[in-house]
N, C-alpha and C. Protein backbone atom coordinates (compact mmCIF):
# COMPACT_ATOMS: atom_id res chain seq x y z
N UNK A 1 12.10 12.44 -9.42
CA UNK A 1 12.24 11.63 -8.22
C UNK A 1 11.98 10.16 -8.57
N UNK A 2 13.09 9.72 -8.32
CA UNK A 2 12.57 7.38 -8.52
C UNK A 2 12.21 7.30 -7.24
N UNK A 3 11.25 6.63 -7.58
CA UNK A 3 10.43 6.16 -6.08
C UNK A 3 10.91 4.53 -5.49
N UNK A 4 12.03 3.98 -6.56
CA UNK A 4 13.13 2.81 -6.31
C UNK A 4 13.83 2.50 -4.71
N UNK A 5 13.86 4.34 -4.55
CA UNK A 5 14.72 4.47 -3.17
C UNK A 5 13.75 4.25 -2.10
N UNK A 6 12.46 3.97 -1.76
CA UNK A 6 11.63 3.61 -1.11
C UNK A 6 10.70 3.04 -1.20
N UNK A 7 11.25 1.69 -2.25
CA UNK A 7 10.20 0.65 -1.99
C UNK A 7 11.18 -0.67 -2.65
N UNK A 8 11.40 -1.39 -1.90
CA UNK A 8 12.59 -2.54 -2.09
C UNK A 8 11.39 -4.24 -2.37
N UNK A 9 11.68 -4.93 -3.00
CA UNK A 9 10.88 -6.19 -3.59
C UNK A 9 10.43 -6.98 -2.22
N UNK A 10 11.12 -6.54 -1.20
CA UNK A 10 10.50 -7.84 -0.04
C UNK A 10 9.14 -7.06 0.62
N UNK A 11 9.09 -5.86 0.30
CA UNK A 11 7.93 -5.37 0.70
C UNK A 11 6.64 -4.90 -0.44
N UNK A 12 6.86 -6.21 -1.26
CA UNK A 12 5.46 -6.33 -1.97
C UNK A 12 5.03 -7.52 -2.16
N UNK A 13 3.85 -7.64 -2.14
CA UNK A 13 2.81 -8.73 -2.05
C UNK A 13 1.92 -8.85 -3.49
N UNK A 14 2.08 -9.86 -4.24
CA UNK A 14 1.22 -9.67 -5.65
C UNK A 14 0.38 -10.72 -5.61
N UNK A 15 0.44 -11.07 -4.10
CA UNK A 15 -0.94 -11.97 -4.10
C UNK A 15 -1.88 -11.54 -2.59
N UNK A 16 -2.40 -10.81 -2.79
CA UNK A 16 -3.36 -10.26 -1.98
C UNK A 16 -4.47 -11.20 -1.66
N UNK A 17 -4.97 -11.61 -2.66
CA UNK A 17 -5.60 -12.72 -2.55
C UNK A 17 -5.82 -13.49 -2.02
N UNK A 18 -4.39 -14.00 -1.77
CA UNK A 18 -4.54 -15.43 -0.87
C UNK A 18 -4.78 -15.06 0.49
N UNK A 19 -4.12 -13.82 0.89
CA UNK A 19 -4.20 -13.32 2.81
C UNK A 19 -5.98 -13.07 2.96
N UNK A 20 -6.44 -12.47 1.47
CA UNK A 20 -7.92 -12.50 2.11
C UNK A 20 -8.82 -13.28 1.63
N UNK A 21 -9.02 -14.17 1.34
CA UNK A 21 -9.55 -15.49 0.26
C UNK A 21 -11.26 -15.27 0.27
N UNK A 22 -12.10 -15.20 -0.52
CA UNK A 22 -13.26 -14.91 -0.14
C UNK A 22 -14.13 -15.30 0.64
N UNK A 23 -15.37 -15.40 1.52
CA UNK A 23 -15.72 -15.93 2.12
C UNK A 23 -16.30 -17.00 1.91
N UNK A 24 -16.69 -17.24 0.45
CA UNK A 24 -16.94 -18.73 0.22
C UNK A 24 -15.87 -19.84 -0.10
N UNK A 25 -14.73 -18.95 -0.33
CA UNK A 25 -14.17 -20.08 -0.63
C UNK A 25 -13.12 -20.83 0.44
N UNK A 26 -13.59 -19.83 1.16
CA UNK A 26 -12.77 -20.35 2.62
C UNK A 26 -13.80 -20.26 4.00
N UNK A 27 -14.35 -20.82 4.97
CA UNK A 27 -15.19 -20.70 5.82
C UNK A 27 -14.31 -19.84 6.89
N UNK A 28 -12.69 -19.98 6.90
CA UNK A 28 -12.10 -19.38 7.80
C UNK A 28 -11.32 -18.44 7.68
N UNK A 29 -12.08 -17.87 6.29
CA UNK A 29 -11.23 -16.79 5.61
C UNK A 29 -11.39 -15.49 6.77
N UNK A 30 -10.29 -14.61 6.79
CA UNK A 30 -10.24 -13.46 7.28
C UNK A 30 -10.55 -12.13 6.36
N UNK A 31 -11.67 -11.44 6.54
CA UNK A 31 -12.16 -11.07 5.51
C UNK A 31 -11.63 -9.33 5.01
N UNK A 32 -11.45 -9.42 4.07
CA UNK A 32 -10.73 -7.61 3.80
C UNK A 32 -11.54 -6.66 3.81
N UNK A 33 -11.26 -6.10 4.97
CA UNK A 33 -11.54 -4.45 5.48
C UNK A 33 -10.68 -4.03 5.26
N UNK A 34 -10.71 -2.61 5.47
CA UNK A 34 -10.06 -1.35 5.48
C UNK A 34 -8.51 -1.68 6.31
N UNK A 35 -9.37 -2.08 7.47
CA UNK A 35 -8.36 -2.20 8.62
C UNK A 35 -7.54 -3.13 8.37
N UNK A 36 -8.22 -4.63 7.87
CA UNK A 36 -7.30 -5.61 8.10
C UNK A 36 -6.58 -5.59 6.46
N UNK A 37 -6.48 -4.97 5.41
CA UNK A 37 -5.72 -5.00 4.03
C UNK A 37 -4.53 -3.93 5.05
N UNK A 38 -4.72 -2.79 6.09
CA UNK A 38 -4.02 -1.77 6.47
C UNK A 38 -3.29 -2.57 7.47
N UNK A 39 -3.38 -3.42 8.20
CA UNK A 39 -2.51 -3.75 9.03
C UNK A 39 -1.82 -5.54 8.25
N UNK A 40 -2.33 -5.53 6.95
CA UNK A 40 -1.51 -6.60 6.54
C UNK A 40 -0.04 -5.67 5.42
N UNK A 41 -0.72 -4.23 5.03
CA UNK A 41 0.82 -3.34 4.43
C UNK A 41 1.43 -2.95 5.69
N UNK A 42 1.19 -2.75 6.56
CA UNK A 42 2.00 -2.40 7.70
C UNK A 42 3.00 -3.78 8.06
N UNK A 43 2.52 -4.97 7.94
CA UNK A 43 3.88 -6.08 8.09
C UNK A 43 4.37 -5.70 7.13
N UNK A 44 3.87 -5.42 5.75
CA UNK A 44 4.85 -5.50 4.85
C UNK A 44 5.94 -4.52 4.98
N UNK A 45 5.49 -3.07 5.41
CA UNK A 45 6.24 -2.05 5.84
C UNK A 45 7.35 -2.28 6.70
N UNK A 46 7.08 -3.19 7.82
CA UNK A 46 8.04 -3.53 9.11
C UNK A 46 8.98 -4.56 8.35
N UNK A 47 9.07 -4.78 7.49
CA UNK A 47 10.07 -5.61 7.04
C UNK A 47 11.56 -4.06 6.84
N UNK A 48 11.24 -3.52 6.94
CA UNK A 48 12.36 -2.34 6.62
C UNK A 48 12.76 -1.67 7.54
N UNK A 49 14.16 -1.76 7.85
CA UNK A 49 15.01 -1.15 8.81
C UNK A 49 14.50 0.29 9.30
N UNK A 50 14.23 0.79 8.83
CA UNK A 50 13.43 2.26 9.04
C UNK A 50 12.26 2.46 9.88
N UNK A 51 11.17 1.54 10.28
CA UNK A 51 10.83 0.96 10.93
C UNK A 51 11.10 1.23 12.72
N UNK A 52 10.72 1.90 13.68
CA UNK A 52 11.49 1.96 14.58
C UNK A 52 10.39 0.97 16.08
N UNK A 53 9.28 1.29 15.83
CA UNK A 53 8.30 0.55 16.81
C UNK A 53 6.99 -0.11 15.61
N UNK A 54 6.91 -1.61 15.51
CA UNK A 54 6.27 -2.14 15.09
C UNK A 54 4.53 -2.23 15.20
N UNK A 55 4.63 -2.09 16.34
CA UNK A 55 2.73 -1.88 17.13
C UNK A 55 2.79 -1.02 17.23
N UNK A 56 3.34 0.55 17.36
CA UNK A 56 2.84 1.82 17.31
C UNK A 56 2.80 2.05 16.43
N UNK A 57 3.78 1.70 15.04
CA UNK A 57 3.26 2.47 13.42
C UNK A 57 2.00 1.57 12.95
N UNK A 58 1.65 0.46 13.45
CA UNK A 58 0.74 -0.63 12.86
C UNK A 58 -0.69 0.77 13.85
N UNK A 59 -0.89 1.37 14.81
CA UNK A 59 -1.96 1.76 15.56
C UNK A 59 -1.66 3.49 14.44
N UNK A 60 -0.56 4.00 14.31
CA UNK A 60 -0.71 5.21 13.94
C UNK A 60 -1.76 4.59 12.16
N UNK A 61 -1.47 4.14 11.48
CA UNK A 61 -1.23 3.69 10.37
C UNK A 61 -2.96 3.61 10.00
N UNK A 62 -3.62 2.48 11.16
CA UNK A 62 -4.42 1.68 11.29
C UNK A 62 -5.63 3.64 11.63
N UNK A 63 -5.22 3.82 12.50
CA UNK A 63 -5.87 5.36 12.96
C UNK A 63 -6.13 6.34 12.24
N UNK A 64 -5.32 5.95 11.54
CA UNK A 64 -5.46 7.33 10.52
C UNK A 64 -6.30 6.84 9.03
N UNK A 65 -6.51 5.43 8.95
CA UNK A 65 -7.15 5.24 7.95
C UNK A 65 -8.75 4.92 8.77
N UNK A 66 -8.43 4.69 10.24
CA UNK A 66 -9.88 4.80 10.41
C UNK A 66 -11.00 6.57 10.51
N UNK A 67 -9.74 7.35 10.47
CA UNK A 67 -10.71 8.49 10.59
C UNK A 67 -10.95 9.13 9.05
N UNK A 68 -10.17 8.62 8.25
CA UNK A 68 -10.84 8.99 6.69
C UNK A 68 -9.90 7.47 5.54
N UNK A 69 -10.67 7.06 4.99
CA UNK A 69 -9.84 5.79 4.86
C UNK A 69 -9.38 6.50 3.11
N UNK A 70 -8.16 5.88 2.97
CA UNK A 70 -7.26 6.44 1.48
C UNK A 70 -7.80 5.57 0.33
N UNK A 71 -9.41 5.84 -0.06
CA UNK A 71 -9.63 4.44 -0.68
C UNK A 71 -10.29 5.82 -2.23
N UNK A 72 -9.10 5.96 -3.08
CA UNK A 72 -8.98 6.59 -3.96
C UNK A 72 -9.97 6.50 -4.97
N UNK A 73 -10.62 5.03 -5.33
CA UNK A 73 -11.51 5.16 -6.42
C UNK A 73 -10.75 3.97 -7.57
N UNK A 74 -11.35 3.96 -8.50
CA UNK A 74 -10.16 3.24 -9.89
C UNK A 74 -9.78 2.22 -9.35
N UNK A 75 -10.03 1.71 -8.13
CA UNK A 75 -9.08 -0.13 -8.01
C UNK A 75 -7.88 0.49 -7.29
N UNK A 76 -7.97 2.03 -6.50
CA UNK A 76 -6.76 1.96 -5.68
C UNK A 76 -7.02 2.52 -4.21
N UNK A 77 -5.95 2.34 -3.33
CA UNK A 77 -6.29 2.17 -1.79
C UNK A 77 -4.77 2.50 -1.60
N UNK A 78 -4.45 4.21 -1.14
CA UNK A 78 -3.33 4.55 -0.78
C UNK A 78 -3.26 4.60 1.25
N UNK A 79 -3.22 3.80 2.04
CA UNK A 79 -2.72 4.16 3.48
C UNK A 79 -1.69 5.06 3.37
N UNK A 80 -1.91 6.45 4.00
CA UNK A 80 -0.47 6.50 4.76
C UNK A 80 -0.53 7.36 5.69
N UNK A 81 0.59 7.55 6.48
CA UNK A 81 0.66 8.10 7.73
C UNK A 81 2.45 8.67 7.40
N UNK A 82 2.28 10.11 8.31
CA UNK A 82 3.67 10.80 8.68
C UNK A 82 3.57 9.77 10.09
N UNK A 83 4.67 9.23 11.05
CA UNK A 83 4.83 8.86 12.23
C UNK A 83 6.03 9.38 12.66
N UNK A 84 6.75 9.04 14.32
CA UNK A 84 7.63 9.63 14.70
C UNK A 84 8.23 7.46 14.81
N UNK A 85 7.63 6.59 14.56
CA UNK A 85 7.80 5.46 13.89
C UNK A 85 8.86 5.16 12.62
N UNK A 86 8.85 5.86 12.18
CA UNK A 86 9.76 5.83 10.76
C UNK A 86 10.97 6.57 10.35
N UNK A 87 11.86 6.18 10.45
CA UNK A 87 13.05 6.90 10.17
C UNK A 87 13.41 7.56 9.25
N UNK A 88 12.97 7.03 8.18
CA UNK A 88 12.61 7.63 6.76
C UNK A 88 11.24 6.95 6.10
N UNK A 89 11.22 7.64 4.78
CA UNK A 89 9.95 7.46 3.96
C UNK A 89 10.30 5.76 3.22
N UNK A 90 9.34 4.90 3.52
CA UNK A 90 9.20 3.15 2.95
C UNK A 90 7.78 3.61 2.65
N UNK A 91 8.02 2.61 1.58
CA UNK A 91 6.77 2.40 0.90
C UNK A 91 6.50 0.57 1.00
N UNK A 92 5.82 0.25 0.09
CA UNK A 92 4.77 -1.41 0.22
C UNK A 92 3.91 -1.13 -0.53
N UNK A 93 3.74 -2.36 -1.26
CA UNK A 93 2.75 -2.54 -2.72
C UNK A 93 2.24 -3.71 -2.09
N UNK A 94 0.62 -4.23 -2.07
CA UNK A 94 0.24 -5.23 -2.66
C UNK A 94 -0.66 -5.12 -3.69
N UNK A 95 -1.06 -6.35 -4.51
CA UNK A 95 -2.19 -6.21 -5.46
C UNK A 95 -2.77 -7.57 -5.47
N UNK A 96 -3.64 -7.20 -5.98
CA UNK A 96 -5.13 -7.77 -5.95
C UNK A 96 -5.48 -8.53 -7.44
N UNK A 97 -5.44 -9.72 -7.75
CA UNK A 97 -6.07 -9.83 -9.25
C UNK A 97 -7.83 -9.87 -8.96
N UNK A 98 -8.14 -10.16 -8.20
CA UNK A 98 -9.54 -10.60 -7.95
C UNK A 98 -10.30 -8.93 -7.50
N UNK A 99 -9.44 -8.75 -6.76
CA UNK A 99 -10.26 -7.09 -6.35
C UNK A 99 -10.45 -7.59 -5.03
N UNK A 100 -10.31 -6.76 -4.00
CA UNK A 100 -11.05 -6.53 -2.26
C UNK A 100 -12.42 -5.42 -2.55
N UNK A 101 -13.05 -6.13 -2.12
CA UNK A 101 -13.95 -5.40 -1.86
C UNK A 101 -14.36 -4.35 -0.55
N UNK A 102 -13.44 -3.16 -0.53
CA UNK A 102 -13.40 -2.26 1.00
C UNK A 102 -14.18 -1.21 0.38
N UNK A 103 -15.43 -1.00 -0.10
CA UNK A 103 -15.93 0.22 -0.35
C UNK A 103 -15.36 1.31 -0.44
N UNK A 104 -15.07 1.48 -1.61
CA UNK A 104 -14.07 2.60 -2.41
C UNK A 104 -15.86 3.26 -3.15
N UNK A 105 -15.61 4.87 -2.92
CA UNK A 105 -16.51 5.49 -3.31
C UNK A 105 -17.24 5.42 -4.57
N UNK A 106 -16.37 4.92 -5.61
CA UNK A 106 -16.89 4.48 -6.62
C UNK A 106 -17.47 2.79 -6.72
N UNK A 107 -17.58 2.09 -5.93
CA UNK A 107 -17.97 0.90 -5.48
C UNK A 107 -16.50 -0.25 -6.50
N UNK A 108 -15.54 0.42 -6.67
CA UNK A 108 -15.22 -0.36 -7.56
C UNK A 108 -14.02 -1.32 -6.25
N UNK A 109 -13.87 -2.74 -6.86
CA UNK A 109 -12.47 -3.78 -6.26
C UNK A 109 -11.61 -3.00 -5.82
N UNK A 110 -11.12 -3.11 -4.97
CA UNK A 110 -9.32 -2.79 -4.47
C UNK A 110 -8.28 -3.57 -5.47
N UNK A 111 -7.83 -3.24 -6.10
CA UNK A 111 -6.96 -4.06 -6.62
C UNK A 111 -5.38 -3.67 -6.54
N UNK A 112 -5.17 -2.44 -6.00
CA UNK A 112 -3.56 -1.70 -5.81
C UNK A 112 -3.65 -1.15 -4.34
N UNK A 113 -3.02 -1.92 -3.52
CA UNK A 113 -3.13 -1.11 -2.18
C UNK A 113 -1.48 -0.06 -2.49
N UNK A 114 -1.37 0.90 -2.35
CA UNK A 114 0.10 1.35 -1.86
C UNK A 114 0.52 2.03 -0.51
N UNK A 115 1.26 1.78 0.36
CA UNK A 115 1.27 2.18 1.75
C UNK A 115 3.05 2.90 1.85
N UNK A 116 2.34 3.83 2.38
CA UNK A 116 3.43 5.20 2.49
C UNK A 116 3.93 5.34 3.95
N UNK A 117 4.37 5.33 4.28
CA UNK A 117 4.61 6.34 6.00
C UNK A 117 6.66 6.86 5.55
N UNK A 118 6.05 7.73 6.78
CA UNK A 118 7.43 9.06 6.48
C UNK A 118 7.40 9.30 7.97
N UNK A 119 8.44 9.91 8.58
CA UNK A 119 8.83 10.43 9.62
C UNK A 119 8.13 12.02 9.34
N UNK A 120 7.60 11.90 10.90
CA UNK A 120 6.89 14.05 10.66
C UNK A 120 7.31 14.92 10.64
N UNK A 121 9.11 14.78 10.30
CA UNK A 121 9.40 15.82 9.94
C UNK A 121 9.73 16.23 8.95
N UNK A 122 10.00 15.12 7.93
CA UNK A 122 10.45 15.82 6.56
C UNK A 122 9.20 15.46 6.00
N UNK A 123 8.73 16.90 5.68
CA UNK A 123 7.12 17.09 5.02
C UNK A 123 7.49 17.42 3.63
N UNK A 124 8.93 17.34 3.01
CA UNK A 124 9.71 17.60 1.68
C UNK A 124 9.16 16.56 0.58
N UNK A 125 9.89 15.59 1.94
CA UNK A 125 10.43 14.34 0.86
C UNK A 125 9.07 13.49 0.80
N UNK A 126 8.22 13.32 1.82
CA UNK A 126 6.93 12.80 1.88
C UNK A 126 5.92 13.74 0.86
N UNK A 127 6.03 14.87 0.68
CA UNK A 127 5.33 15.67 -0.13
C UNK A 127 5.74 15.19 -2.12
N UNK A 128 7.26 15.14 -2.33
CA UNK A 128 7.66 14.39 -2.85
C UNK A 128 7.08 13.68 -3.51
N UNK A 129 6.95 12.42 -2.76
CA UNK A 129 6.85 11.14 -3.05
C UNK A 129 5.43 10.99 -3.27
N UNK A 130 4.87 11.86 -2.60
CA UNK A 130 3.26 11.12 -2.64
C UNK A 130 2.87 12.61 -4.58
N UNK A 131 3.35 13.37 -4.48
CA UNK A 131 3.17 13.90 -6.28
C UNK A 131 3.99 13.20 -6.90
N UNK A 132 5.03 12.15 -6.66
CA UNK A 132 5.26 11.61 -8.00
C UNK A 132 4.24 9.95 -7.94
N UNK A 133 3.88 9.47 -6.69
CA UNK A 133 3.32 8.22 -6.84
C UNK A 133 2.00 9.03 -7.45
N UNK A 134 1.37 10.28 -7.12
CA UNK A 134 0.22 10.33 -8.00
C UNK A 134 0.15 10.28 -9.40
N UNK A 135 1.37 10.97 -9.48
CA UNK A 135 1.71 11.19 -11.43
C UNK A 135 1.78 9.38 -11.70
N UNK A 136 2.13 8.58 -10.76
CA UNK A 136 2.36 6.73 -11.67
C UNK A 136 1.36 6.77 -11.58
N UNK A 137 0.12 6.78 -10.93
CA UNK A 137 -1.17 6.05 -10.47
C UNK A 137 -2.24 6.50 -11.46
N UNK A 138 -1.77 8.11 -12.20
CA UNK A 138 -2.53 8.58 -13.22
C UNK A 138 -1.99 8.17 -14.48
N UNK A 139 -0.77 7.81 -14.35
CA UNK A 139 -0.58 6.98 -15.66
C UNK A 139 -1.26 5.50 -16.27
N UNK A 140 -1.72 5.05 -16.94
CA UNK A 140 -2.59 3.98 -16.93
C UNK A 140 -1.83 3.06 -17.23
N UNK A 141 -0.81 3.25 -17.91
CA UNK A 141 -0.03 1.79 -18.58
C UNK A 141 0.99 1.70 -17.54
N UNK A 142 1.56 2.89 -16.58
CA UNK A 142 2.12 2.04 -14.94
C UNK A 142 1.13 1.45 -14.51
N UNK A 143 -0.40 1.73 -13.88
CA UNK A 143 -0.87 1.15 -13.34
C UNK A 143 -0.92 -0.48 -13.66
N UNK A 144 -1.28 -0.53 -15.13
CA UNK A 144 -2.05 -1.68 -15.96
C UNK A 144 0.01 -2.57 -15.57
N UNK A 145 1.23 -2.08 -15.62
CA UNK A 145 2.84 -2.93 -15.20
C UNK A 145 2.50 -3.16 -13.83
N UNK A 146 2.14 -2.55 -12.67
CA UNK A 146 1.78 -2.91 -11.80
C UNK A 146 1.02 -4.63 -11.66
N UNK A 147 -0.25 -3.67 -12.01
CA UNK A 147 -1.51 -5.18 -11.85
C UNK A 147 -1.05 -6.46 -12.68
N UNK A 148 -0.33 -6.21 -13.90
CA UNK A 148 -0.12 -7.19 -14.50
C UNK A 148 1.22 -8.24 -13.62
N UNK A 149 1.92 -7.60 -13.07
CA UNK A 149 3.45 -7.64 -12.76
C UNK A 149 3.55 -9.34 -12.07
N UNK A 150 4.45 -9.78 -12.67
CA UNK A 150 4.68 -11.33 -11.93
C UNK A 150 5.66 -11.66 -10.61
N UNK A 151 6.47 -10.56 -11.01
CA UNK A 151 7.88 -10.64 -10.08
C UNK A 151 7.76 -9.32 -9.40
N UNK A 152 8.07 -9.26 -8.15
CA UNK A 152 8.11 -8.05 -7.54
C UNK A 152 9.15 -7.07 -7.93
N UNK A 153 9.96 -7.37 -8.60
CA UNK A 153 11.30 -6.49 -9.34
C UNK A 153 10.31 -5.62 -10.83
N UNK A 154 9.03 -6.25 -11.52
CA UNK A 154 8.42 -5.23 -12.09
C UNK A 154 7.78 -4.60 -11.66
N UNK A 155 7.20 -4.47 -10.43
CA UNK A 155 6.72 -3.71 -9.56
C UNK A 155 7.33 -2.31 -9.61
N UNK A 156 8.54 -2.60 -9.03
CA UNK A 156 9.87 -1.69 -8.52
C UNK A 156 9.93 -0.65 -10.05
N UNK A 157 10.22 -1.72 -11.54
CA UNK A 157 10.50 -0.74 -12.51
C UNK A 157 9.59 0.02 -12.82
N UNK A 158 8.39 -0.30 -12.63
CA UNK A 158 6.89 0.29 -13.13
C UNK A 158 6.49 1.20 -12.61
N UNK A 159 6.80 1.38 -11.33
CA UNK A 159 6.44 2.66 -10.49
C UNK A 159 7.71 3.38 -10.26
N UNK A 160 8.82 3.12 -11.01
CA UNK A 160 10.30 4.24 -10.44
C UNK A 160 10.81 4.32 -12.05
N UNK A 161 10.22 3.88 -12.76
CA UNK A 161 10.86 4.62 -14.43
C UNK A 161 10.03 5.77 -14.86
């Protein structure tokens, strides 16, 4: 499975950073939680035709990471949600050079958010997608094309070769 077919370059962000800037170095920084890194992949998500209600997948999305949050461990932070929001399965990358700090069980940075949503009925192709994004995420030298990545087009090759 290439995971190419659901995740297109306008819906990744390789500067995470700047949306959450730390609190010293900005007095009016908006600071990264759970919630607010989850409802900044959800714009990124709504950039895609598939997409059908913008504030209800941003509340399904946002809900479902508040009742167990996808904060994997290793520098990664998977959101996702099945919705009746999504026409098909989109994905969204941002990353982090600095790290978010959202309390990931191992206390370690956020540095790879990836955000999933699928329509609830194909439990196939969402089943799919989320065993082959685990097989990239256990690979270390995708991860390490990821984090390193300058252009959002290595993004795309790093997680779909």
């Amino acid at each position: 499975m290439n995971l190419n077919r659901y995740l297109k370059e306008e819906r990744i962000d390789l500067g995470l950073d700047a949306a959450f800037p730390a609190p010293d170095d900005d007095e009016l920084a908006h600071p990264a939680t759970v919630e607010s890194v989850t409802e900044h992949m959800c714009d990124l998500l709504t950039r895609s035709e598939a997409v059908v209600n913008e504030s209800k997948l941003r509340l399904d999305l946002v809900n479902r990471e508040r009742r167990t949050a996808s904060l994997l461990g290793n520098g990664l932070f998977l959101p996702h949600v099945r919705t009746l929001q999504a026409r098909r399965l989109v994905m969204a990358v941002g990353v982090s050079a600095a790290g978010l700090p959202l309390g990931a069980p191992d206390d370690e940075p956020v540095r790879l958010v990836i955000a999933l949503v699928g329509p609830t009925y194909d439990d196939k192709a969402y089943l799919q997608v989320y065993k082959r994004l685990s097989e990239k995420l256990s690979d270390e030298d995708s991860v390490n094309a990821v984090l390193q990545a300058e252009q959002a087009g290595e993004v795309v090759r790093a997680l779909s070769g």
